[in-house]
PDB file of N, CA and C in Angstrom:
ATOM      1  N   UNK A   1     -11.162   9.137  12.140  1.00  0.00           N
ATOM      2  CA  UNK A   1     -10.521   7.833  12.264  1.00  0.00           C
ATOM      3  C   UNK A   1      -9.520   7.664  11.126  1.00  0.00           C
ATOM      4  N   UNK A   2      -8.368   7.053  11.508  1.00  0.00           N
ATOM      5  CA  UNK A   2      -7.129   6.899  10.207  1.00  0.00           C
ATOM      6  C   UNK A   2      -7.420   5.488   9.818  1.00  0.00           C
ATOM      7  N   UNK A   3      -7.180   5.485   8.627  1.00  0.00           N
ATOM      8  CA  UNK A   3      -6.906   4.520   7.893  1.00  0.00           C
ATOM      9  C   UNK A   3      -5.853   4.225   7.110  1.00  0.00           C
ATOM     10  N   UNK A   4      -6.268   2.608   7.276  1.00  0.00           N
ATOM     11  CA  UNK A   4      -4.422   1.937   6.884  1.00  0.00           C
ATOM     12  C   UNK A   4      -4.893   0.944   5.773  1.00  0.00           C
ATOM     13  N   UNK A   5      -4.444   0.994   4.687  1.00  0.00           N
ATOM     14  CA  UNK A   5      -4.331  -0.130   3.489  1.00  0.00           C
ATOM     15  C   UNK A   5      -3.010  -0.660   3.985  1.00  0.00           C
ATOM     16  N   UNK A   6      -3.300  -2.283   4.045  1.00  0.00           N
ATOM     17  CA  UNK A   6      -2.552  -3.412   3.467  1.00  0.00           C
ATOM     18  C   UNK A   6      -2.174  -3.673   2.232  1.00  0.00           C
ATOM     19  N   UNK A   7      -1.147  -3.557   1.550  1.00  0.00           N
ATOM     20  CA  UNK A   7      -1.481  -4.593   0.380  1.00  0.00           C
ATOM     21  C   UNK A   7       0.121  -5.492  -0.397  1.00  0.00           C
ATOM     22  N   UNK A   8      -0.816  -6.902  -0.341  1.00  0.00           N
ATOM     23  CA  UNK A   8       0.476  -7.667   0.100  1.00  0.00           C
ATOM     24  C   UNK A   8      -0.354  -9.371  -0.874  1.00  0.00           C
ATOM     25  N   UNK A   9       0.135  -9.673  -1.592  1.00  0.00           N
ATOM     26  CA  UNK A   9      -0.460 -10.514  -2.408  1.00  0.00           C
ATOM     27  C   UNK A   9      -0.191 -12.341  -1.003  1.00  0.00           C
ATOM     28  N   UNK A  10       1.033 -12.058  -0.039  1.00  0.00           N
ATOM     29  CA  UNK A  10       0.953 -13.232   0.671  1.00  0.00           C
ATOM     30  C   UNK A  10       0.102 -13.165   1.812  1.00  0.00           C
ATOM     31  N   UNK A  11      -1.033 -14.054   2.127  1.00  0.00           N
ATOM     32  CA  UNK A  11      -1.850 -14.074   3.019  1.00  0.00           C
ATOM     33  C   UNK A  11      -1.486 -13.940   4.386  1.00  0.00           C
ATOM     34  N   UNK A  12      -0.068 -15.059   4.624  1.00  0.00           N
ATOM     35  CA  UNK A  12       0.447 -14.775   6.130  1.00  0.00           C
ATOM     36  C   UNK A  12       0.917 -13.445   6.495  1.00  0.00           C
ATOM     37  N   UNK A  13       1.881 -12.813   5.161  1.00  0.00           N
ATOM     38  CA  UNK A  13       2.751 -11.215   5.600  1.00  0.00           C
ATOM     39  C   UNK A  13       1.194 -10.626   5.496  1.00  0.00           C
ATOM     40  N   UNK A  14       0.358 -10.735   4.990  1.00  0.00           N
ATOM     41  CA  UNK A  14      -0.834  -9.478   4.937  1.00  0.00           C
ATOM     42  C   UNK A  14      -1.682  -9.414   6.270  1.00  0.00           C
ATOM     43  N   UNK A  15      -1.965 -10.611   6.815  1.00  0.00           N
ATOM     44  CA  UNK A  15      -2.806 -10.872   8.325  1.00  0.00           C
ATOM     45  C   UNK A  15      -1.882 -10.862   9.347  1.00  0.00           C
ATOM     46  N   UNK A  16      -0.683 -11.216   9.102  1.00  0.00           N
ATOM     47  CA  UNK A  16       0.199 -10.364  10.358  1.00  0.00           C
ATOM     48  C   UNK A  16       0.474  -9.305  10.572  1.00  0.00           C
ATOM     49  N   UNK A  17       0.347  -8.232   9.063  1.00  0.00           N
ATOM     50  CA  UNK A  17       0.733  -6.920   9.071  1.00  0.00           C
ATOM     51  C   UNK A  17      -0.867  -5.855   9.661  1.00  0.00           C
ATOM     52  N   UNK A  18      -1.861  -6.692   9.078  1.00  0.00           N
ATOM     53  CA  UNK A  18      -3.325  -6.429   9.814  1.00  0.00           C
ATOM     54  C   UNK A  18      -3.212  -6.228  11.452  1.00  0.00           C
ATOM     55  N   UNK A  19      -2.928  -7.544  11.777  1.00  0.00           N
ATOM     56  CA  UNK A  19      -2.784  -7.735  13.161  1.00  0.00           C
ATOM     57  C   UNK A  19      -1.778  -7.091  14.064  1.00  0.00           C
ATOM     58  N   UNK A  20      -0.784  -6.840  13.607  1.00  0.00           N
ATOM     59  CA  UNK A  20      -0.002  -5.734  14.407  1.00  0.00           C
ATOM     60  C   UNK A  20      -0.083  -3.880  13.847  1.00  0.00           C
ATOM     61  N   UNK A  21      -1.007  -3.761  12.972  1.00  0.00           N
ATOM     62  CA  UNK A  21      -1.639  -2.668  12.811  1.00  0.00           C
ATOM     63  C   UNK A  21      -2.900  -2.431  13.392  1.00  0.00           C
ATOM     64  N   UNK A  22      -3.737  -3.012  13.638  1.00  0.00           N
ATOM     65  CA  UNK A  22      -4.856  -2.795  14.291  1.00  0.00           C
ATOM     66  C   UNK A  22      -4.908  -2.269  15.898  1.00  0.00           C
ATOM     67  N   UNK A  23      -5.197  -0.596  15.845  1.00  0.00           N
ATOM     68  CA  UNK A  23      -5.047  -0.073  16.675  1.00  0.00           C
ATOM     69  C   UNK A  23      -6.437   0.721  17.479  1.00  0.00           C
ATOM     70  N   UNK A  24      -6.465   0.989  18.438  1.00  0.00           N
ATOM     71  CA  UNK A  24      -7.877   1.888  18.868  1.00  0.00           C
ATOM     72  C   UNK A  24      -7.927   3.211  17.872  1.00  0.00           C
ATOM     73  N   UNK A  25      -8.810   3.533  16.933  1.00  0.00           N
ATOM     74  CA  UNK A  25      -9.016   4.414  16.388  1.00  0.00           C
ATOM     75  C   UNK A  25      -8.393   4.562  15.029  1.00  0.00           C
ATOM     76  N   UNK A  26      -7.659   3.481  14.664  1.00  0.00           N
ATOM     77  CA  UNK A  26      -7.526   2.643  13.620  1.00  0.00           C
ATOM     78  C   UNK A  26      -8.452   1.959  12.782  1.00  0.00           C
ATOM     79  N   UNK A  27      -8.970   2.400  11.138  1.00  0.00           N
ATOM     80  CA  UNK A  27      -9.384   1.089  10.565  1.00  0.00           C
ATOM     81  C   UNK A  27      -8.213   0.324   9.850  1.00  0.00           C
ATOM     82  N   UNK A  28      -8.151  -1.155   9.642  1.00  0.00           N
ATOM     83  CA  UNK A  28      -7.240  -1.307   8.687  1.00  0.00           C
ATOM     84  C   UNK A  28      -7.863  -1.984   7.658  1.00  0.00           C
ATOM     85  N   UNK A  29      -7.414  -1.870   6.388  1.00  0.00           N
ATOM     86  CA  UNK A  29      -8.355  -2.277   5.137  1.00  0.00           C
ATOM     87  C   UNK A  29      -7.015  -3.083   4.098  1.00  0.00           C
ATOM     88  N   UNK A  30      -7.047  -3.866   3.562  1.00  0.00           N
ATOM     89  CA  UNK A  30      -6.807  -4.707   3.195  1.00  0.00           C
ATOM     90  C   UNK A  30      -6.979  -5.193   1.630  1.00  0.00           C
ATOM     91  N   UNK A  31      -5.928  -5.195   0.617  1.00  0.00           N
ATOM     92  CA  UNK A  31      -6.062  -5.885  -0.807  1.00  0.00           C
ATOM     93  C   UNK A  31      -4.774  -6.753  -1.052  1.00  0.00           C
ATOM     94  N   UNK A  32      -4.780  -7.729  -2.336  1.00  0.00           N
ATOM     95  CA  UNK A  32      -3.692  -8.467  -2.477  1.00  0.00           C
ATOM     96  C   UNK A  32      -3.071  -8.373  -3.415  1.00  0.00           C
ATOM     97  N   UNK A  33      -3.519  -7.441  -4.334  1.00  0.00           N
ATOM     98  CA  UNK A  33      -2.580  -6.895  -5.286  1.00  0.00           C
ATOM     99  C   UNK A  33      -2.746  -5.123  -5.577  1.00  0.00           C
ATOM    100  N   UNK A  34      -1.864  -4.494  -6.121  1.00  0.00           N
ATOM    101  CA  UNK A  34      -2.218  -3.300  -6.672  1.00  0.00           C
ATOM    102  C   UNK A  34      -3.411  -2.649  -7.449  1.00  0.00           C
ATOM    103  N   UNK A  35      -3.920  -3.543  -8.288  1.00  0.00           N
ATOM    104  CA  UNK A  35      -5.427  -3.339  -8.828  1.00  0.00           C
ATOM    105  C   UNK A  35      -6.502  -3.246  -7.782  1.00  0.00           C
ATOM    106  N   UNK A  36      -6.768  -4.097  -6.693  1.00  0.00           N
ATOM    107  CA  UNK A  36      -7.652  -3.690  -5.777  1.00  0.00           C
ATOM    108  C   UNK A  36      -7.266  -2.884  -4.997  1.00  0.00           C
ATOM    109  N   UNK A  37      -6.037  -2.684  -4.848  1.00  0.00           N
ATOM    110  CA  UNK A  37      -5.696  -1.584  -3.465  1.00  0.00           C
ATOM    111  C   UNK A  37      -5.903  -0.138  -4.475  1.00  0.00           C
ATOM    112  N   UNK A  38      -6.342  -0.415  -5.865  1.00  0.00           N
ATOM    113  CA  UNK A  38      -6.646   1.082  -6.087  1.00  0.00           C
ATOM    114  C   UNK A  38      -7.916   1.317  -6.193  1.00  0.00           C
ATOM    115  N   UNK A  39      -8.799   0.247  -6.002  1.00  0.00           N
ATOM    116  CA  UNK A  39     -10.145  -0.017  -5.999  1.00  0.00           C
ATOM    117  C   UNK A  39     -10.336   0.926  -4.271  1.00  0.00           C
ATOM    118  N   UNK A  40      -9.854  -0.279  -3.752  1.00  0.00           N
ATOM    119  CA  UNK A  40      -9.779   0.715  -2.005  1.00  0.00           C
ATOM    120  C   UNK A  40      -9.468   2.144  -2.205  1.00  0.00           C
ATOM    121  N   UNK A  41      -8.554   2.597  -2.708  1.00  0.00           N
ATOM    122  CA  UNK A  41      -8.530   4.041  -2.563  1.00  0.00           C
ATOM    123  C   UNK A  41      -8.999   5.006  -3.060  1.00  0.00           C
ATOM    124  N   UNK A  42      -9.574   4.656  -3.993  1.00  0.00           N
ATOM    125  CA  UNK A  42     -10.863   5.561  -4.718  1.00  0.00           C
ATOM    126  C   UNK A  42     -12.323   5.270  -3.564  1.00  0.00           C
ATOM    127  N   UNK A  43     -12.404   4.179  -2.716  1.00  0.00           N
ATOM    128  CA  UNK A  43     -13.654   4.044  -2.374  1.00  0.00           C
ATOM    129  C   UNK A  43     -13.245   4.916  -0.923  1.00  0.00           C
ATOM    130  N   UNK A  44     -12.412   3.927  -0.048  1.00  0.00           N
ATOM    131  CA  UNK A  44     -12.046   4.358   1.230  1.00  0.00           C
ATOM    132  C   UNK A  44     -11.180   6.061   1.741  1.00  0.00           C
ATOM    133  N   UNK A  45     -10.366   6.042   0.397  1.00  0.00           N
ATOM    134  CA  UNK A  45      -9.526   7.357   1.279  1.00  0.00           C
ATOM    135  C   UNK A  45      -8.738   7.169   2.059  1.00  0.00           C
ATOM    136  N   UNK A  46      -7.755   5.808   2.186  1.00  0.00           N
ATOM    137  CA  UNK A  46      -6.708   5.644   3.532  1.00  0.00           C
ATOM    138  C   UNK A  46      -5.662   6.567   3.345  1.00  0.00           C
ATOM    139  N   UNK A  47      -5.096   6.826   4.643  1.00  0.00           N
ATOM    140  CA  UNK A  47      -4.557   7.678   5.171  1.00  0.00           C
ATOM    141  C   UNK A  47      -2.540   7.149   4.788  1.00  0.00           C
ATOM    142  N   UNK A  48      -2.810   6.033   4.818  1.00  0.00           N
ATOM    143  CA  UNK A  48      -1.111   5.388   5.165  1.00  0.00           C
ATOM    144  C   UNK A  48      -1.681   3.557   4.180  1.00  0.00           C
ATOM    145  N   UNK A  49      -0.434   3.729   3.352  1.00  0.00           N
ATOM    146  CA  UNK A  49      -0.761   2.450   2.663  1.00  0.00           C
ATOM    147  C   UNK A  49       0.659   1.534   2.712  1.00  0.00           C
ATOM    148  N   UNK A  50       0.733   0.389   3.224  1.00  0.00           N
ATOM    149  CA  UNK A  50       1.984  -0.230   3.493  1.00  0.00           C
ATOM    150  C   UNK A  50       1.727  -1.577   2.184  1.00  0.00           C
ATOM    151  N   UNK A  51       2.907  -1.642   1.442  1.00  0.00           N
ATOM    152  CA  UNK A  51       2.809  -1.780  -0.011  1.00  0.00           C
ATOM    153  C   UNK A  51       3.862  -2.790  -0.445  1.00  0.00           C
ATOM    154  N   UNK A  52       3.315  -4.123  -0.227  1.00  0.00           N
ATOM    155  CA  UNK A  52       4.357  -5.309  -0.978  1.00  0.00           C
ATOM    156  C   UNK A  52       5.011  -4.196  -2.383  1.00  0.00           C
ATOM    157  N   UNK A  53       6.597  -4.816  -2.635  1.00  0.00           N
ATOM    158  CA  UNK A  53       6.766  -4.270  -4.381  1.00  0.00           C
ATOM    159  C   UNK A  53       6.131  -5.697  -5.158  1.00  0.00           C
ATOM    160  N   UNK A  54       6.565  -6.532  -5.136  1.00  0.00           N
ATOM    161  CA  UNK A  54       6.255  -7.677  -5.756  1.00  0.00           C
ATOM    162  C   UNK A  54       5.421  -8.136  -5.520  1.00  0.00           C
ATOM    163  N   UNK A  55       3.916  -8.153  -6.685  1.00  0.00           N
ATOM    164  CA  UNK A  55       2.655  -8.824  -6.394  1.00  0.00           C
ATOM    165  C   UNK A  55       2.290  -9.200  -7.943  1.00  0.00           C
ATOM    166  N   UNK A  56       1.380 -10.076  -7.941  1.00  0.00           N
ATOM    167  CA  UNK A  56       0.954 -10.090  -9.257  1.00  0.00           C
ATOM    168  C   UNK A  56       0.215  -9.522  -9.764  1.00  0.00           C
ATOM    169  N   UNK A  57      -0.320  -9.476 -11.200  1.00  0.00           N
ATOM    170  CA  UNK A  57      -1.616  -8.463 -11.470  1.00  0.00           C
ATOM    171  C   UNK A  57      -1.613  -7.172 -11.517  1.00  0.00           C
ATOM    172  N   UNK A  58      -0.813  -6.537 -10.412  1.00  0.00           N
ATOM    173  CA  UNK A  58      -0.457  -4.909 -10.702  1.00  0.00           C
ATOM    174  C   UNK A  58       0.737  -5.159  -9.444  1.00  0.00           C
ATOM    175  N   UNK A  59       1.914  -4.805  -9.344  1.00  0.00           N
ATOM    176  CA  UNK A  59       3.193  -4.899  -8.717  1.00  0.00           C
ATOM    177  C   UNK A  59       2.629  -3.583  -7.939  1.00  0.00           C
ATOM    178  N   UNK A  60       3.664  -2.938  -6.669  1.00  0.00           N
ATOM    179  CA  UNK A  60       3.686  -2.086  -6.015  1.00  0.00           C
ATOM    180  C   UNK A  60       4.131  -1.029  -7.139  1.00  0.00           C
ATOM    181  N   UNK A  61       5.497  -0.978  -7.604  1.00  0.00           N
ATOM    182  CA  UNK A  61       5.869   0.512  -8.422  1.00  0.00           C
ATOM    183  C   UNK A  61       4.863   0.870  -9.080  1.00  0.00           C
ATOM    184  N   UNK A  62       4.384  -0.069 -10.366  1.00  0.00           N
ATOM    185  CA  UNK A  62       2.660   0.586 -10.396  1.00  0.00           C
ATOM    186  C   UNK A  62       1.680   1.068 -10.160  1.00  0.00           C
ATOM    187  N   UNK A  63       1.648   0.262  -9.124  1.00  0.00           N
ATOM    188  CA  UNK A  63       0.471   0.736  -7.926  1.00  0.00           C
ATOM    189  C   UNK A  63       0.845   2.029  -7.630  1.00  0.00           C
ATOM    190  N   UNK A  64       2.158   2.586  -7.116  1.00  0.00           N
ATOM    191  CA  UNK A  64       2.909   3.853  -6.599  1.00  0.00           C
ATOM    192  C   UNK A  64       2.362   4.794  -8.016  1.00  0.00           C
ATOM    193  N   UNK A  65       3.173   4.611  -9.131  1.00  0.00           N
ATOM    194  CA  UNK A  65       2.760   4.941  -9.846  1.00  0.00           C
ATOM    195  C   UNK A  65       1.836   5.910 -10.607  1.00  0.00           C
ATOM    196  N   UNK A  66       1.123   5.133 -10.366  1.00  0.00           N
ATOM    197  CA  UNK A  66      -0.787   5.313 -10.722  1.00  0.00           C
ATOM    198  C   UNK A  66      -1.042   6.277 -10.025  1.00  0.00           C
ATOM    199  N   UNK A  67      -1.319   5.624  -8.401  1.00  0.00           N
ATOM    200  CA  UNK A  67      -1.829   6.443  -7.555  1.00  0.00           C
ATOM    201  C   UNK A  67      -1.011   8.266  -7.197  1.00  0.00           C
ATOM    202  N   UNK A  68       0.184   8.334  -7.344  1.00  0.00           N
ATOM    203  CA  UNK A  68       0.930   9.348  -7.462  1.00  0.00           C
ATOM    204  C   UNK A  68       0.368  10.200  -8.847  1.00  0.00           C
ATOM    205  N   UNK A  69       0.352   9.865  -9.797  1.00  0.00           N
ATOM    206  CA  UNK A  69       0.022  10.418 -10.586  1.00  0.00           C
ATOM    207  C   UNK A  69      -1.291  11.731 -10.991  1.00  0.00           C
ATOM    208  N   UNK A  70      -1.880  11.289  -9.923  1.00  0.00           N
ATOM    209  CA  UNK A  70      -2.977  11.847  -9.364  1.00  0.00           C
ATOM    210  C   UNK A  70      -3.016  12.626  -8.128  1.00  0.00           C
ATOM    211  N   UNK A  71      -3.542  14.271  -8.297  1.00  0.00           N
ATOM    212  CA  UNK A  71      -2.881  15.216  -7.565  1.00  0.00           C
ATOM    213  C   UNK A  71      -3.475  14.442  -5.883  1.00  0.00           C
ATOM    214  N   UNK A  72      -4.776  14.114  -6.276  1.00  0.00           N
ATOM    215  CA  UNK A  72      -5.744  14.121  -4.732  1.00  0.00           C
ATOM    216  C   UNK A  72      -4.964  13.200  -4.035  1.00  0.00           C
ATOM    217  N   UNK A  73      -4.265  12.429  -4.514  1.00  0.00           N
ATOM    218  CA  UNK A  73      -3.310  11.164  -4.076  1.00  0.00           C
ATOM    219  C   UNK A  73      -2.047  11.640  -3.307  1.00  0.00           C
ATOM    220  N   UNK A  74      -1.782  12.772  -2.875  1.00  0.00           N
ATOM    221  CA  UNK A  74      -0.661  13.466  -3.006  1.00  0.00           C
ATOM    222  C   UNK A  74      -0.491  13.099  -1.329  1.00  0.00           C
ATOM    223  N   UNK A  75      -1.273  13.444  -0.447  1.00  0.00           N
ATOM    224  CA  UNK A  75      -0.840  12.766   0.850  1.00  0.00           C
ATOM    225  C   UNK A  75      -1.606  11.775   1.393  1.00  0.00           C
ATOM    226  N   UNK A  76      -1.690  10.941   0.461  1.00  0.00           N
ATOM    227  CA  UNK A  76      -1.101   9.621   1.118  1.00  0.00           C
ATOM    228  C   UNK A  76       0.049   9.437   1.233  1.00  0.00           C
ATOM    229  N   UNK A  77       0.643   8.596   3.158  1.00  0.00           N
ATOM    230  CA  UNK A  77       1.929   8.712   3.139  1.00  0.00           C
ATOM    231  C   UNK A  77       2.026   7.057   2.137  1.00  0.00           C
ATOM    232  N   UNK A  78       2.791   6.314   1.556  1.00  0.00           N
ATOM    233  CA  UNK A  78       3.207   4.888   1.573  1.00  0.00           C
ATOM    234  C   UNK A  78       4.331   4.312   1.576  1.00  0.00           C
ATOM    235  N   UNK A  79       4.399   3.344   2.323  1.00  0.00           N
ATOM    236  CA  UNK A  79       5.459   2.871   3.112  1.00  0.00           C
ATOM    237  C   UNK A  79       5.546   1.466   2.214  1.00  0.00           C
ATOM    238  N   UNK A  80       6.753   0.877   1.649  1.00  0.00           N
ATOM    239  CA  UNK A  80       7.098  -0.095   0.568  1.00  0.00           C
ATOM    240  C   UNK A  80       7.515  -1.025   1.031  1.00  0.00           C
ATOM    241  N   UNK A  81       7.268  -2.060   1.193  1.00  0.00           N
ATOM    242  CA  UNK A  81       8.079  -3.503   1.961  1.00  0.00           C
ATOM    243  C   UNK A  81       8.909  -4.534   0.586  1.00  0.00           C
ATOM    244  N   UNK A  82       9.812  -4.035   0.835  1.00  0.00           N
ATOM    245  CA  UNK A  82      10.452  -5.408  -0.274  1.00  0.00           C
ATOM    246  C   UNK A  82      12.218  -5.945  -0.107  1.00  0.00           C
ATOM    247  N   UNK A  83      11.874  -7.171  -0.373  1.00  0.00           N
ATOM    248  CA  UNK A  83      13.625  -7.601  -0.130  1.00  0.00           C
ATOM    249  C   UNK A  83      14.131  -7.664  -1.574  1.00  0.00           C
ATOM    250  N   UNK A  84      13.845  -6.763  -2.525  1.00  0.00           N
ATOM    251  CA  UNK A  84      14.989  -6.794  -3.259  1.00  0.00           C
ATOM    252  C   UNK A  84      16.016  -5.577  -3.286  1.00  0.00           C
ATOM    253  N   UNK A  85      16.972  -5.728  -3.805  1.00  0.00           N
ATOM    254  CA  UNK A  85      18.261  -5.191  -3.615  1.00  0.00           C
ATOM    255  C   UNK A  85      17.804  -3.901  -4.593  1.00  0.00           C
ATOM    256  N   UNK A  86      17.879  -2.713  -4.233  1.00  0.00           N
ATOM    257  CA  UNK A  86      17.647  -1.515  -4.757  1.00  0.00           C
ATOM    258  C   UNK A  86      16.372  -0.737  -4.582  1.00  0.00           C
ATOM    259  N   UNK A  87      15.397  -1.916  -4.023  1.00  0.00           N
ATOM    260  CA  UNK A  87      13.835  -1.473  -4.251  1.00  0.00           C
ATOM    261  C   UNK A  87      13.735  -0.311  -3.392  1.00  0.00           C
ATOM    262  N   UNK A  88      14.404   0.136  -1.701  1.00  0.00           N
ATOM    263  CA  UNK A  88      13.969   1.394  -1.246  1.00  0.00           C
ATOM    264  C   UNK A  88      14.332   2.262  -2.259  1.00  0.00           C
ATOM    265  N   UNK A  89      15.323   2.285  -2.822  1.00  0.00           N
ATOM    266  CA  UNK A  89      15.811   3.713  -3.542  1.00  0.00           C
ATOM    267  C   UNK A  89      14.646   3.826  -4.701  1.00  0.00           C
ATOM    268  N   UNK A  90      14.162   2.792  -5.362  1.00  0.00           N
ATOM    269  CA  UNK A  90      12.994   2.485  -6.619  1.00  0.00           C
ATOM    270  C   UNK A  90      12.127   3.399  -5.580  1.00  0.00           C
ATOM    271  N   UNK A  91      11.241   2.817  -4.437  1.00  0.00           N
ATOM    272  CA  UNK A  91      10.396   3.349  -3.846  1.00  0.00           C
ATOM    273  C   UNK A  91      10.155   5.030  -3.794  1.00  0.00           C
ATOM    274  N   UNK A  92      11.635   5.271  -3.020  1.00  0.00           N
ATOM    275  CA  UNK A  92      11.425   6.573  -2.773  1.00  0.00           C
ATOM    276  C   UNK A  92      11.599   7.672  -4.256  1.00  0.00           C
ATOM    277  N   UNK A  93      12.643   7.330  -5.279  1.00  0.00           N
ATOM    278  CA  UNK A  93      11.812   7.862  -6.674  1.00  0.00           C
ATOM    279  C   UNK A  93      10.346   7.846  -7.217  1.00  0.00           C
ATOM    280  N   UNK A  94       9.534   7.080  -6.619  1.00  0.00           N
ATOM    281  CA  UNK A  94       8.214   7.450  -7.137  1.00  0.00           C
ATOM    282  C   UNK A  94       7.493   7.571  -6.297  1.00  0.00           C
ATOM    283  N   UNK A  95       7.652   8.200  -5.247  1.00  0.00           N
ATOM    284  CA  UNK A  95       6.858   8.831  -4.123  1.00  0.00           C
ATOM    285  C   UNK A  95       6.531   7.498  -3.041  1.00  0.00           C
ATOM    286  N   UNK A  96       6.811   6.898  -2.711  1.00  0.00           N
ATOM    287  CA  UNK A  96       7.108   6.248  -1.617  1.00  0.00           C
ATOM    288  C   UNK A  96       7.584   6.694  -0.303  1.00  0.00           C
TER     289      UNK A  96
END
């Protein structure tokens, strides 16, 4: 079964992004900042992590970061959601 991390510090973008991810043979798992979504991935193992940049407490590039830094981390794919001006190119420099 694949698994999908959320992580998205706004409740509406995070339960809509749940809800149009939730697929047959799909789990989707869910945090609201970068500090727990690394809690999730040491416990769970998701497969695909879709990743506010801007959160509080631990931001996405961090989160990217961190988790990159670490070989076992290496395929996870993660996919970066943000409206600021430059952030895909930020993303895809640190493994995004």
């Amino acid at each position: 079964m694949d698994k999908v991390l959320v992580v998205d510090d706004d409740p509406s973008i995070r339960k809509t992004l749940i809800r149009n991810l939730r697929r047959p043979g799909y789990t989707v798992l869910e945090a609201e900042n970068g500090k727990e979504a690394l809690e999730v991935v040491y416990n769970e193992r998701p497969d695909v992590i879709v990743l506010d940049v801007m959160m509080p407490v631990m931001d996405g590039t961090t989160f990217c970061r961190i988790l990159r830094s670490e070989p076992v981390n290496t395929l996870i794919y993660v996919i970066m959601l943000t409206g600021r001006a430059g952030g895909a190119v930020q993303g895809l420099d640190i493994g995004a």
